[in-house]
PDB file of N, CA and C in Angstrom:
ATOM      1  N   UNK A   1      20.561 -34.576 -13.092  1.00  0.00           N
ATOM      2  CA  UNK A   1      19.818 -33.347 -13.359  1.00  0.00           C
ATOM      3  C   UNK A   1      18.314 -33.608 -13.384  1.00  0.00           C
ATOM      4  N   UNK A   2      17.651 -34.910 -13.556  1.00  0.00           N
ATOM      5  CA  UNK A   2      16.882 -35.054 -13.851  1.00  0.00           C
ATOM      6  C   UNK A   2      15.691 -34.999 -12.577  1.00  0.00           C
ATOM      7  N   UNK A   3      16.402 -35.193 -11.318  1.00  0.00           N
ATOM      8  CA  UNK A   3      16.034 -35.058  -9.628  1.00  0.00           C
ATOM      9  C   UNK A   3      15.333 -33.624  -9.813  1.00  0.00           C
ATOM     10  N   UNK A   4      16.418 -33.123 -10.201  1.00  0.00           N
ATOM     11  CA  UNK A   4      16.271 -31.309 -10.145  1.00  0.00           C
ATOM     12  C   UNK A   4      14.854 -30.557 -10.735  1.00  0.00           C
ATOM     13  N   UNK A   5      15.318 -30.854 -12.268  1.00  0.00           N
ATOM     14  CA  UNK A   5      14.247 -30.574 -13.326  1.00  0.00           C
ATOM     15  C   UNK A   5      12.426 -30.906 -12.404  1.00  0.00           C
ATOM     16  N   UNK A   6      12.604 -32.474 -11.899  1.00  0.00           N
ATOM     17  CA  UNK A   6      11.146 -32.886 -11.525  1.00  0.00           C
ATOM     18  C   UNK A   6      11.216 -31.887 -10.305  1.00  0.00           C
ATOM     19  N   UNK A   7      12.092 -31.798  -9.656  1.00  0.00           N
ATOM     20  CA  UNK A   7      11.427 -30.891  -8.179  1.00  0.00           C
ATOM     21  C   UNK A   7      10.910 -29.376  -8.517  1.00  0.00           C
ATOM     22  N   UNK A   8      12.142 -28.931  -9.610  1.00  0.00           N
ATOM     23  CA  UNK A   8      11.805 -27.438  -9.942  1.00  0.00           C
ATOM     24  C   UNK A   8      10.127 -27.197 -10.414  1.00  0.00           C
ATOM     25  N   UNK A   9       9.978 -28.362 -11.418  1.00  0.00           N
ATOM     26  CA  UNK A   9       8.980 -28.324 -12.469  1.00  0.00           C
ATOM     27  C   UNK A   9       7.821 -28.285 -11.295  1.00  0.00           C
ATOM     28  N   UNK A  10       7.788 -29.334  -9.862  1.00  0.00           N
ATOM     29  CA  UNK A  10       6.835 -29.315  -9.173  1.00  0.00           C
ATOM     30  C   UNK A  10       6.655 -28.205  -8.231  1.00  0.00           C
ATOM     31  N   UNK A  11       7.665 -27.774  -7.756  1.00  0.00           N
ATOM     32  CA  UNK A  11       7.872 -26.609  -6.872  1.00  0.00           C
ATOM     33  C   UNK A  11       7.254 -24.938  -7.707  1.00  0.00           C
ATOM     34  N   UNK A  12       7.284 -25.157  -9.057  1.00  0.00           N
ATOM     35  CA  UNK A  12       7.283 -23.776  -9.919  1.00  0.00           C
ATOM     36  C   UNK A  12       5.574 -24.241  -9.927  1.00  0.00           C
ATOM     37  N   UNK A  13       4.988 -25.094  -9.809  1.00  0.00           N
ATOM     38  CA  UNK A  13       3.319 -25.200 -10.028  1.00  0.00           C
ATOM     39  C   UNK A  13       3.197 -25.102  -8.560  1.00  0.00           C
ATOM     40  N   UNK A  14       3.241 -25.398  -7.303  1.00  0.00           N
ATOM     41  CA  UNK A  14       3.096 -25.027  -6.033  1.00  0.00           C
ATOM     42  C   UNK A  14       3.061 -23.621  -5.814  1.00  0.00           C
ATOM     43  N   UNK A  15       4.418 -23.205  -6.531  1.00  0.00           N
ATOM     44  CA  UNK A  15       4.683 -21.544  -5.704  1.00  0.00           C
ATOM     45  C   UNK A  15       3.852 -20.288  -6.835  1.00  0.00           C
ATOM     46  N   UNK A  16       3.518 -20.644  -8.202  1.00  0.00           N
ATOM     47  CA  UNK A  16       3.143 -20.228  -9.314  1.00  0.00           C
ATOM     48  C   UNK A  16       1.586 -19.682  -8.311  1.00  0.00           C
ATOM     49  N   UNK A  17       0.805 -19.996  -7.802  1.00  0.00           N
ATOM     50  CA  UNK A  17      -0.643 -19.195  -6.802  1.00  0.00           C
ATOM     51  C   UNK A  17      -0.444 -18.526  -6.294  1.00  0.00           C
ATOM     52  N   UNK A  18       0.547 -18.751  -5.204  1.00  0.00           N
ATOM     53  CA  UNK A  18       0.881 -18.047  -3.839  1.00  0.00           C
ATOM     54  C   UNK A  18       1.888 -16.412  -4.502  1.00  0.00           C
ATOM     55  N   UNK A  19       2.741 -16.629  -5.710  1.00  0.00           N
ATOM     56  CA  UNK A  19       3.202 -15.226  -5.961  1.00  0.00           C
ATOM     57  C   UNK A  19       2.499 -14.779  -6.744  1.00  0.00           C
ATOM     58  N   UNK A  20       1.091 -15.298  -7.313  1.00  0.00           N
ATOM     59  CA  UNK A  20       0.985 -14.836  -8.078  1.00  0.00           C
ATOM     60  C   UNK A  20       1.608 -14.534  -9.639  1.00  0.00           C
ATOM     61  N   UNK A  21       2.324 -15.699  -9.884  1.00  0.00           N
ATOM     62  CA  UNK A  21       3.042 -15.490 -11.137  1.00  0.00           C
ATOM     63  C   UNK A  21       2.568 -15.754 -12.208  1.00  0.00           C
ATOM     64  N   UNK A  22       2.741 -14.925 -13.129  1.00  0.00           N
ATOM     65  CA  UNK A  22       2.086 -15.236 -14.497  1.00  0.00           C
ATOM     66  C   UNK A  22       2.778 -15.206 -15.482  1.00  0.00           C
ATOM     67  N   UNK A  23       2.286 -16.180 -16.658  1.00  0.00           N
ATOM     68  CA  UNK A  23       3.271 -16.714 -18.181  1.00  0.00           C
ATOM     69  C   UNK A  23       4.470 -17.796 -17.442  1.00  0.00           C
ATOM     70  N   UNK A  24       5.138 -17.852 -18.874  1.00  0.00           N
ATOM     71  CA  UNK A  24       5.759 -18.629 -18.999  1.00  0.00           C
ATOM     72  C   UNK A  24       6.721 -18.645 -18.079  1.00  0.00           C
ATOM     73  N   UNK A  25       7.602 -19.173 -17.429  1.00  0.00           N
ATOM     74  CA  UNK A  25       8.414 -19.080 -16.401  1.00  0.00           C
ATOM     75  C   UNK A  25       9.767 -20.185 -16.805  1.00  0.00           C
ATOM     76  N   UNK A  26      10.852 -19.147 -17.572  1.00  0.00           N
ATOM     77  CA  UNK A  26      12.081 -19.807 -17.838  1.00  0.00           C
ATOM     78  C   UNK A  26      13.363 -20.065 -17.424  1.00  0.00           C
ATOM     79  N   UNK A  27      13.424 -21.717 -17.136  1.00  0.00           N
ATOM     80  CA  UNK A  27      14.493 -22.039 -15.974  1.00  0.00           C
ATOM     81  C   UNK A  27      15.577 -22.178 -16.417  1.00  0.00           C
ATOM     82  N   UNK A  28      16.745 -21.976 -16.505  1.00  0.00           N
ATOM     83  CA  UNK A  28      17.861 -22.888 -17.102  1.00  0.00           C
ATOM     84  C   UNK A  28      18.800 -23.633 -15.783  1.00  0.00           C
ATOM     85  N   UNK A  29      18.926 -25.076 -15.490  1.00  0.00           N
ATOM     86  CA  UNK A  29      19.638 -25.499 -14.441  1.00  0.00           C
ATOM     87  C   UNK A  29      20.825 -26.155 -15.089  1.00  0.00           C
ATOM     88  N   UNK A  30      22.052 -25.429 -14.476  1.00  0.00           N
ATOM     89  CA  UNK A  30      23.470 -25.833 -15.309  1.00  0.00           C
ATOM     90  C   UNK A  30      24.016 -26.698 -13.897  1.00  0.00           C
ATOM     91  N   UNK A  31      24.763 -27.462 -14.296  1.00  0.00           N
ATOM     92  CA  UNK A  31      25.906 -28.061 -13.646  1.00  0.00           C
ATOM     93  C   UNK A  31      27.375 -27.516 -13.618  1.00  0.00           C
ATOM     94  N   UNK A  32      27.368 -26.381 -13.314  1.00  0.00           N
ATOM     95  CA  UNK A  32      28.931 -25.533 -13.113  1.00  0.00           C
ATOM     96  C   UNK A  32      28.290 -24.434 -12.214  1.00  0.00           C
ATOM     97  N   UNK A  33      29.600 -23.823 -11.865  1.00  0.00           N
ATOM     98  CA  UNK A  33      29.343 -22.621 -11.050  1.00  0.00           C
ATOM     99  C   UNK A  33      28.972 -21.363 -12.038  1.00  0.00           C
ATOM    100  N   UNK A  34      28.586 -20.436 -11.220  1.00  0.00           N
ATOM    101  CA  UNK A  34      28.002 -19.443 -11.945  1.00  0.00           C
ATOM    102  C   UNK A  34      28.476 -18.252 -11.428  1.00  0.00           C
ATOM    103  N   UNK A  35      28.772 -17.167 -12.351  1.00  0.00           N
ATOM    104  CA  UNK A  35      29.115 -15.845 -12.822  1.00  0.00           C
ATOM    105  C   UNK A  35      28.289 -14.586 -12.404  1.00  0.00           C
ATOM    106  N   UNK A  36      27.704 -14.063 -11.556  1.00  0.00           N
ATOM    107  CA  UNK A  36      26.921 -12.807 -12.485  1.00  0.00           C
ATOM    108  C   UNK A  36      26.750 -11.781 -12.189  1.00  0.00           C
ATOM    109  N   UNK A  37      27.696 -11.243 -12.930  1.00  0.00           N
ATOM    110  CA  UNK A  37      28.125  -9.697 -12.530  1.00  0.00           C
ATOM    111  C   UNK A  37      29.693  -9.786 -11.964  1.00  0.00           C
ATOM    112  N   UNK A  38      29.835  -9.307 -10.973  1.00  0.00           N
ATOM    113  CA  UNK A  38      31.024  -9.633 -10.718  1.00  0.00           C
ATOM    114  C   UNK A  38      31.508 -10.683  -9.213  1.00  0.00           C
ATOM    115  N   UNK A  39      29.879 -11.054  -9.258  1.00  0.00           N
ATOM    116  CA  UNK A  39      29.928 -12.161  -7.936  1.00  0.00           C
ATOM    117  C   UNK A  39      29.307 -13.745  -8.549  1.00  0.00           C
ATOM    118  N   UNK A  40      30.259 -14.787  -7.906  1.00  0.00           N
ATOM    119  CA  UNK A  40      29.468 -15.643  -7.580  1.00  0.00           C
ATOM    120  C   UNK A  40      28.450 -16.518  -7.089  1.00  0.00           C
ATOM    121  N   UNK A  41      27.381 -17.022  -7.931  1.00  0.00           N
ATOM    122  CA  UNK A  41      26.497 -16.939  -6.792  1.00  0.00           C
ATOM    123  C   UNK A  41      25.996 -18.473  -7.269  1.00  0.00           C
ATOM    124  N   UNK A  42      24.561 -19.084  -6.464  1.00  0.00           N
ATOM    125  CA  UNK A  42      24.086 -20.388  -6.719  1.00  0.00           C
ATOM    126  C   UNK A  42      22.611 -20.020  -8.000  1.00  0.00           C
ATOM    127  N   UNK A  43      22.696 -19.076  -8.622  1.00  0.00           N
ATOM    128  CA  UNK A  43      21.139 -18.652  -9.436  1.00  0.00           C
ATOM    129  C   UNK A  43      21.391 -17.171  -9.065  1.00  0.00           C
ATOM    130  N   UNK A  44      20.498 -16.975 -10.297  1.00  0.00           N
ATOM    131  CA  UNK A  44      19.865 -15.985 -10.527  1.00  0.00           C
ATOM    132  C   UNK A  44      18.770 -15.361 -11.804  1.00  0.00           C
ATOM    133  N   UNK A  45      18.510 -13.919 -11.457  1.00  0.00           N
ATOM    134  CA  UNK A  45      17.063 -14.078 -11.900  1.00  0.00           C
ATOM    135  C   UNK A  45      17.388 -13.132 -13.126  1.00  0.00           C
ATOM    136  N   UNK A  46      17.274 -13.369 -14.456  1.00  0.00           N
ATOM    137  CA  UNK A  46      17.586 -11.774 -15.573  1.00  0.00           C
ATOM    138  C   UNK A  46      16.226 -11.163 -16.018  1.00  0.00           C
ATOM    139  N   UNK A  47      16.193 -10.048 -15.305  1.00  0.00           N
ATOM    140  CA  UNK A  47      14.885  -9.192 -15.724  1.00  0.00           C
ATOM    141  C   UNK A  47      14.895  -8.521 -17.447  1.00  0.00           C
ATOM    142  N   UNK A  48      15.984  -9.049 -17.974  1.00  0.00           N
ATOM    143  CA  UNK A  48      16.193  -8.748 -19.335  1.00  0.00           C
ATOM    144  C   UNK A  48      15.472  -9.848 -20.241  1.00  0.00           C
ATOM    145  N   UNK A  49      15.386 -10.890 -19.828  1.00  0.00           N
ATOM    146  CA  UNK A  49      15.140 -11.971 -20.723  1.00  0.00           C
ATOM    147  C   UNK A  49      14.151 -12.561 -20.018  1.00  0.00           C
ATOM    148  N   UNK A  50      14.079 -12.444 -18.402  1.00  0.00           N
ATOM    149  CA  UNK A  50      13.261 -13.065 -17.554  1.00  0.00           C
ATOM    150  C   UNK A  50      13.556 -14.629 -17.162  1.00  0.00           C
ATOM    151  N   UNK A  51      14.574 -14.809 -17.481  1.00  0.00           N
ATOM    152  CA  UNK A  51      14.989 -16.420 -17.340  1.00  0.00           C
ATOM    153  C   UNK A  51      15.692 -16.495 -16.095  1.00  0.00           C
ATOM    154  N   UNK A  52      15.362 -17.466 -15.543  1.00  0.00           N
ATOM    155  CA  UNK A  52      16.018 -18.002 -13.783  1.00  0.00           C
ATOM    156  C   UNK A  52      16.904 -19.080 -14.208  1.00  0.00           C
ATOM    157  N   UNK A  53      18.396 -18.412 -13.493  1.00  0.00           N
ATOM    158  CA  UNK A  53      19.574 -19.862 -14.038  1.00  0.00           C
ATOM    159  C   UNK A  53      19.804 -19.953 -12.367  1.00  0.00           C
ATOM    160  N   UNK A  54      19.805 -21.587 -12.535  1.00  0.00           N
ATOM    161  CA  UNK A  54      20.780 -22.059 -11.192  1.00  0.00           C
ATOM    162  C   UNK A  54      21.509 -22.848 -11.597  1.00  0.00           C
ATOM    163  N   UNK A  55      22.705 -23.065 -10.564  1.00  0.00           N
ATOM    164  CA  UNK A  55      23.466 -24.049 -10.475  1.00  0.00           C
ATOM    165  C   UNK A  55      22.938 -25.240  -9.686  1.00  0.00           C
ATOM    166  N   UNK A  56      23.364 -26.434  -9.924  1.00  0.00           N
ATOM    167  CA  UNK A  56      22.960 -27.404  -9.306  1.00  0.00           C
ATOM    168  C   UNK A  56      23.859 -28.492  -8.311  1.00  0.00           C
ATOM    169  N   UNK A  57      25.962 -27.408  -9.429  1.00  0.00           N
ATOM    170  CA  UNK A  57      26.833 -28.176  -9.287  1.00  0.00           C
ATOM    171  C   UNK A  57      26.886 -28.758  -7.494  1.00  0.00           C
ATOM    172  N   UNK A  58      27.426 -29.765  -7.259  1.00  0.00           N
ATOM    173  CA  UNK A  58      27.839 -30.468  -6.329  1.00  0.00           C
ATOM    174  C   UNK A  58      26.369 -29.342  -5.144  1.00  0.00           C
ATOM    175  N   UNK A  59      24.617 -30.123  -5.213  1.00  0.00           N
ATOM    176  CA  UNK A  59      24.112 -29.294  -4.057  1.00  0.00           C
ATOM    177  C   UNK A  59      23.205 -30.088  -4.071  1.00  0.00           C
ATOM    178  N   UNK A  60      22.529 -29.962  -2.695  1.00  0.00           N
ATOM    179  CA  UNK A  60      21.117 -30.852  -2.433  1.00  0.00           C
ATOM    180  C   UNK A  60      20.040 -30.554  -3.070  1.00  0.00           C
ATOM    181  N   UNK A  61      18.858 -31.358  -3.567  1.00  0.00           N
ATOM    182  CA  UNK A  61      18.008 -30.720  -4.423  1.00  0.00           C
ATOM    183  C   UNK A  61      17.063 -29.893  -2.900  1.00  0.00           C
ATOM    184  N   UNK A  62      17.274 -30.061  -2.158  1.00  0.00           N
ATOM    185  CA  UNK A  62      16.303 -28.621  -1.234  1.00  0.00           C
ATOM    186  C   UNK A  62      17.633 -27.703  -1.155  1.00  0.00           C
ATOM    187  N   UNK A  63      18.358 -27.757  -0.935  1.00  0.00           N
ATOM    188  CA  UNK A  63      19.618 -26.286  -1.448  1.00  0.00           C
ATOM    189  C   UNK A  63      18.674 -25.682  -2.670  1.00  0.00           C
ATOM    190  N   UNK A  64      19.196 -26.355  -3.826  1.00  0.00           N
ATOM    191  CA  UNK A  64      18.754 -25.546  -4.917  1.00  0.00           C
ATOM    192  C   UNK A  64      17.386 -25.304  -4.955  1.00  0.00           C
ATOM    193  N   UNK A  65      16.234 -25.821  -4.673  1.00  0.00           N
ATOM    194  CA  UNK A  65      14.769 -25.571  -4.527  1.00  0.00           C
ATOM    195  C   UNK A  65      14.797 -23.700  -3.452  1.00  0.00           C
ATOM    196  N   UNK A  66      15.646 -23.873  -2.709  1.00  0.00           N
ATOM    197  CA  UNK A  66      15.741 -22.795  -1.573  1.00  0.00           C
ATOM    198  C   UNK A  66      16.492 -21.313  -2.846  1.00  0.00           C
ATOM    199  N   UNK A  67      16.850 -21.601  -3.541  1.00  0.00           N
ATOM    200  CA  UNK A  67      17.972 -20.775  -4.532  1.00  0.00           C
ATOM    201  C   UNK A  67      16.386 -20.494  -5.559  1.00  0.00           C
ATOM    202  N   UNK A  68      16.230 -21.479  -5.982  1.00  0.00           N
ATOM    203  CA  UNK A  68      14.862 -21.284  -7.044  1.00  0.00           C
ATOM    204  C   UNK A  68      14.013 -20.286  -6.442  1.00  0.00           C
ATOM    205  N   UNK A  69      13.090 -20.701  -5.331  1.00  0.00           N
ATOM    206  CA  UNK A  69      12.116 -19.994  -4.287  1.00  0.00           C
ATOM    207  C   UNK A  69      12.961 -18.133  -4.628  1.00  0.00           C
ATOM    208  N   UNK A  70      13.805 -18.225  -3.654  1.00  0.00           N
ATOM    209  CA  UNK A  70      14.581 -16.706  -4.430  1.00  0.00           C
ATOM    210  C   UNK A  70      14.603 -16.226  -5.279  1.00  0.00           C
ATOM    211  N   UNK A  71      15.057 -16.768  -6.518  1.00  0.00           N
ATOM    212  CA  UNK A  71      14.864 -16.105  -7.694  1.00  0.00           C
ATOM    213  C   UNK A  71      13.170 -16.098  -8.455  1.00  0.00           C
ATOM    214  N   UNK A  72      12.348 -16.994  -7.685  1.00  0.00           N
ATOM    215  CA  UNK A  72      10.708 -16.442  -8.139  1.00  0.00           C
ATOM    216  C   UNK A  72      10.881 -15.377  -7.194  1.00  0.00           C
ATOM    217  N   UNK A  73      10.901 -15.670  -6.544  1.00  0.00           N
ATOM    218  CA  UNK A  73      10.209 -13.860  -5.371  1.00  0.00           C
ATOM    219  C   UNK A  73      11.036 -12.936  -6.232  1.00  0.00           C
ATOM    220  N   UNK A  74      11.938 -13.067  -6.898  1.00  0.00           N
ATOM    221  CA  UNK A  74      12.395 -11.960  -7.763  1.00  0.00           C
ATOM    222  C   UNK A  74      11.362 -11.904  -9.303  1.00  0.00           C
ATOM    223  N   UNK A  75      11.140 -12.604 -10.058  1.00  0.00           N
ATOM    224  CA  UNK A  75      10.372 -12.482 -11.053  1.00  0.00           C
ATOM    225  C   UNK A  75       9.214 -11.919 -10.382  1.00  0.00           C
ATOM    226  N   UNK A  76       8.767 -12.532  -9.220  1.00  0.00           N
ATOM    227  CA  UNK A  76       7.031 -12.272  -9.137  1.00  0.00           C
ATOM    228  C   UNK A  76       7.499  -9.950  -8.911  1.00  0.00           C
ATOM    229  N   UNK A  77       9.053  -9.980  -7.880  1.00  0.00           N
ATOM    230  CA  UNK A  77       8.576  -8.787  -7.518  1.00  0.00           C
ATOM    231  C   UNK A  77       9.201  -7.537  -8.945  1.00  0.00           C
ATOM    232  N   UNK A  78       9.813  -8.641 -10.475  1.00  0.00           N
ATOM    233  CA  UNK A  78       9.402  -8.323 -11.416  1.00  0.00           C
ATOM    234  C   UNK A  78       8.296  -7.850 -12.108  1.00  0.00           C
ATOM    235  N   UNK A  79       7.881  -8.367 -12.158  1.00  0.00           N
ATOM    236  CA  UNK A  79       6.438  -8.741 -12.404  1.00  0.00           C
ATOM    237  C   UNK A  79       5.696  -7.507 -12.129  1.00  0.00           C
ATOM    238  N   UNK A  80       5.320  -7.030 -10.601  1.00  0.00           N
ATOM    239  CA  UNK A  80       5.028  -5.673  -9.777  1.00  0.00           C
ATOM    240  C   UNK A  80       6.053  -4.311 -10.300  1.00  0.00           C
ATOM    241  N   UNK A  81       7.070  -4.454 -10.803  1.00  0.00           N
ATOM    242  CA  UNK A  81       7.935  -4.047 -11.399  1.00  0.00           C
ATOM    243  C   UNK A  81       8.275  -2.877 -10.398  1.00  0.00           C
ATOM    244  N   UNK A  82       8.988  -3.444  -9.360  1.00  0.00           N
ATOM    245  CA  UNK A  82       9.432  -3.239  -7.755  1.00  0.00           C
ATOM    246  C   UNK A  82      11.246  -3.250  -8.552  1.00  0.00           C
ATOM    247  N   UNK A  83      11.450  -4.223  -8.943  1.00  0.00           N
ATOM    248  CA  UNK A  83      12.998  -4.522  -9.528  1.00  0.00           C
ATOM    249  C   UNK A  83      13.721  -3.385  -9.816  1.00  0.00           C
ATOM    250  N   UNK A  84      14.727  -2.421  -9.255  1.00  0.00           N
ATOM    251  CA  UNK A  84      15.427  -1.315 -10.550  1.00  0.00           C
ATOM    252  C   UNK A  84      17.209  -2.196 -10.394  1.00  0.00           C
ATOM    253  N   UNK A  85      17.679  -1.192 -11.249  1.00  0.00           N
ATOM    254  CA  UNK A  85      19.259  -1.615 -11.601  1.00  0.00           C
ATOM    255  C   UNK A  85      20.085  -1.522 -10.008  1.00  0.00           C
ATOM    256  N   UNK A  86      19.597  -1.295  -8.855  1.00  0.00           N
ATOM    257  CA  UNK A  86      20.589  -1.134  -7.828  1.00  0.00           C
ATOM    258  C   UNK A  86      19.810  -2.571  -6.784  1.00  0.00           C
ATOM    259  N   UNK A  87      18.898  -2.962  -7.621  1.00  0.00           N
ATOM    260  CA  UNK A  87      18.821  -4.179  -6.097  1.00  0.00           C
ATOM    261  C   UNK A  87      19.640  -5.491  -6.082  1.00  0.00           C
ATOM    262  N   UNK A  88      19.623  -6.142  -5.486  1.00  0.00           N
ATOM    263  CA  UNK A  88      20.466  -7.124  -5.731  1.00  0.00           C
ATOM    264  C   UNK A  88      21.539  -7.052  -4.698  1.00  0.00           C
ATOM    265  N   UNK A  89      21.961  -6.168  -4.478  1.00  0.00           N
ATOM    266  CA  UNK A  89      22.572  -5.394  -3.022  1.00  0.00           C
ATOM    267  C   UNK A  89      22.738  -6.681  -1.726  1.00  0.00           C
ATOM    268  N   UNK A  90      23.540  -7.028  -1.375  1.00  0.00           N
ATOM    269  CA  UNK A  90      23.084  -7.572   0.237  1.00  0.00           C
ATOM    270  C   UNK A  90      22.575  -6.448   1.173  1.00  0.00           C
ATOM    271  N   UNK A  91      21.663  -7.309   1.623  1.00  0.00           N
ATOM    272  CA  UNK A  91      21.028  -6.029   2.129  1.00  0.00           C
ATOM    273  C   UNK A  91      20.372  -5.018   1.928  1.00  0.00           C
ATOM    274  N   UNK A  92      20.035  -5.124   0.490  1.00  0.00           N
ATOM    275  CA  UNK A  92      18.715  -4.455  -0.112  1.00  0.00           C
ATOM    276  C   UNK A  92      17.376  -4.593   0.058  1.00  0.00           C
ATOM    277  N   UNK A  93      16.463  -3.824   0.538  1.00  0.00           N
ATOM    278  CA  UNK A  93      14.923  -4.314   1.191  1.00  0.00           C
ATOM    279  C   UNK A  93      14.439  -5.050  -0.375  1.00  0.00           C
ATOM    280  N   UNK A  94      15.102  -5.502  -1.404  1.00  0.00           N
ATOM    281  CA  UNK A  94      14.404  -6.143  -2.513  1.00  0.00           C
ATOM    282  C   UNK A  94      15.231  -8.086  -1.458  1.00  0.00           C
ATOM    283  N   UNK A  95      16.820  -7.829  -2.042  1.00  0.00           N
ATOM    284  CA  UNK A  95      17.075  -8.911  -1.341  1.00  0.00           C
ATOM    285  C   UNK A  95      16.746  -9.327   0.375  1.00  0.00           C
ATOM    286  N   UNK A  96      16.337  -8.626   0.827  1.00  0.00           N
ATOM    287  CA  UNK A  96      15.849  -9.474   1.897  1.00  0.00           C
ATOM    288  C   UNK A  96      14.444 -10.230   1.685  1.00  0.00           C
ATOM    289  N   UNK A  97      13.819  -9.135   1.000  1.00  0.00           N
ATOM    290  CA  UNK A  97      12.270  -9.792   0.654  1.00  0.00           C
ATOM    291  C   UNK A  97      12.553 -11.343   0.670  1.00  0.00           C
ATOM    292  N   UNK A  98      13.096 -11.030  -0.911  1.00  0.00           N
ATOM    293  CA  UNK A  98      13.288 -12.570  -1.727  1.00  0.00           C
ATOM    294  C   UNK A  98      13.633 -13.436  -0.459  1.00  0.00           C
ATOM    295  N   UNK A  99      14.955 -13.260   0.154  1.00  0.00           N
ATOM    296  CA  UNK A  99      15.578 -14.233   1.194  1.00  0.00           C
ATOM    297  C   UNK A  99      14.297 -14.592   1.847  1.00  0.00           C
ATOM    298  N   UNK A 100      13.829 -13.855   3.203  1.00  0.00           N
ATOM    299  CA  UNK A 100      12.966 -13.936   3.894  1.00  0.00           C
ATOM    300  C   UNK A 100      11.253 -15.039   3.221  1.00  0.00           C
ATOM    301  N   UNK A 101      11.044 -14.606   1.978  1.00  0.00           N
ATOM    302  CA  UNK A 101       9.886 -15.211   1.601  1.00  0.00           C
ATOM    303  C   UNK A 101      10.137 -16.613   0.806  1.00  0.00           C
ATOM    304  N   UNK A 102      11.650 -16.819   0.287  1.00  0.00           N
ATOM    305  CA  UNK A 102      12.054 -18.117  -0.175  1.00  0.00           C
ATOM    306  C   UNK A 102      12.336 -18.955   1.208  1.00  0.00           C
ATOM    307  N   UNK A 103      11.824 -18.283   1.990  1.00  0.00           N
ATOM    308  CA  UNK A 103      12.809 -19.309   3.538  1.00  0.00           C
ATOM    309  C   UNK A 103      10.939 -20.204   4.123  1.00  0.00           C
ATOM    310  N   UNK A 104      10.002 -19.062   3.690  1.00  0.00           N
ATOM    311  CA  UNK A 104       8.453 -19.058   4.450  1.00  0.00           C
ATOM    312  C   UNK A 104       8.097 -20.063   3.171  1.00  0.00           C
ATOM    313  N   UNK A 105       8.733 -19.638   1.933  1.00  0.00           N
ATOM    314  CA  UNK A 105       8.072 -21.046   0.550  1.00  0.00           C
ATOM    315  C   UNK A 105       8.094 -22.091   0.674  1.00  0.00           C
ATOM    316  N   UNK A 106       9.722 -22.448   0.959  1.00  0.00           N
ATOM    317  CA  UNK A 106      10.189 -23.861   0.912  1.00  0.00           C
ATOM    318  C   UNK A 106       9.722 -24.197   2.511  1.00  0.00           C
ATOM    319  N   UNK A 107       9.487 -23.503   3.519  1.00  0.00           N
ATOM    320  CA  UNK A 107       9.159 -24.428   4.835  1.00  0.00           C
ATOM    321  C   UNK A 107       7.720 -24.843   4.171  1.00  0.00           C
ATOM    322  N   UNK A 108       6.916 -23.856   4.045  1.00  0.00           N
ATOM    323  CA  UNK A 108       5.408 -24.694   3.139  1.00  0.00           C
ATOM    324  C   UNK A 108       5.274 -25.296   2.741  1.00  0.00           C
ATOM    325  N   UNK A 109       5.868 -25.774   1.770  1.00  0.00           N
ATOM    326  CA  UNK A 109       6.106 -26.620   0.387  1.00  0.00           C
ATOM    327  C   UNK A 109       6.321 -27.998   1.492  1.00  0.00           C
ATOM    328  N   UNK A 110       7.400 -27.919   2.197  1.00  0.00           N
ATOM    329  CA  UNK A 110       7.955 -29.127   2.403  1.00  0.00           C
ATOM    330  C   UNK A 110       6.485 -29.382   3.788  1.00  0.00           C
ATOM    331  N   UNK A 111       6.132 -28.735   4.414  1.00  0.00           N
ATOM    332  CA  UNK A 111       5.245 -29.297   5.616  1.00  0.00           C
ATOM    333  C   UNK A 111       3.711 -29.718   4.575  1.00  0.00           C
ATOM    334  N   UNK A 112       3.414 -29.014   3.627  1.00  0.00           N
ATOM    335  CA  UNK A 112       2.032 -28.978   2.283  1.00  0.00           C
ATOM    336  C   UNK A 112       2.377 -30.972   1.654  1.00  0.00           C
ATOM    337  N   UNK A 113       3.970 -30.598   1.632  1.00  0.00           N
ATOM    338  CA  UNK A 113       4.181 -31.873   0.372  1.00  0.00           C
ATOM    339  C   UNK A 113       5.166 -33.377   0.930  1.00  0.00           C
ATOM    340  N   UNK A 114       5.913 -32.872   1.766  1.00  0.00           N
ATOM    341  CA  UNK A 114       6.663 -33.621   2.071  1.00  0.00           C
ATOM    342  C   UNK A 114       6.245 -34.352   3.797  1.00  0.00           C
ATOM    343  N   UNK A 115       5.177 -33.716   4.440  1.00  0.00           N
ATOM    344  CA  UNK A 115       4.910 -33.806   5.548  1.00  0.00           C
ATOM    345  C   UNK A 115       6.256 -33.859   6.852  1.00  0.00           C
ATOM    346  N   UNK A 116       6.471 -32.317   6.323  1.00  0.00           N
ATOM    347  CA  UNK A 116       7.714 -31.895   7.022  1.00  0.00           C
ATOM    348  C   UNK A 116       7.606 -30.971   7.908  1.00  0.00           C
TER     349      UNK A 116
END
């Protein structure tokens, strides 16, 4: 877990300018699968508490960095308070955002940091 924690911790100060995110930003990374709602998924983001959970079980730390990236583009488009109770949707112009701009983060990140 500890791979994870350092990439998240570095990846959340990289992407923290570019969305514009502000305060505290709370992660929880579990080692099991995850629940939420009535789907399974790898993370997600609770606009109730504001806390980002991922899973980490059995995944590459750029898998889960790619899952993280998603659930900020959801806080940041928190944040703008863009979020209501029906997004989340496949195929919701909220979830594509997120998809689409966690795909443009992590290629940055990795060509900015990793010389990728």
């Amino acid at each position: 877990m500890q791979t994870y924690q350092t990439a998240c911790k570095d990846f959340v100060a990289w992407c923290r300018p570019r969305l514009g995110l502000k305060g505290r930003i709370q992660v929880l990374l579990v080692n099991r699968d995850l629940q939420h709602g009535v789907q399974k998924t790898f993370g997600y983001y609770d606009p109730q508490t504001q806390q980002i959970v991922i899973s980490c079980k059995d995944r590459h730390p750029t898998d889960v960095l790619r899952t993280f990236a998603h659930e900020l583009v959801h806080r940041a488009q928190a944040q703008l308070q863009e979020l209501s109770a029906q997004d989340g949707e496949t195929g919701s112009p909220i979830e594509n955002e997120a998809n689409a701009l966690a795909g443009i983060l992590l290629r940055l990140y990795n060509q900015e940091n990793l010389g990728q």
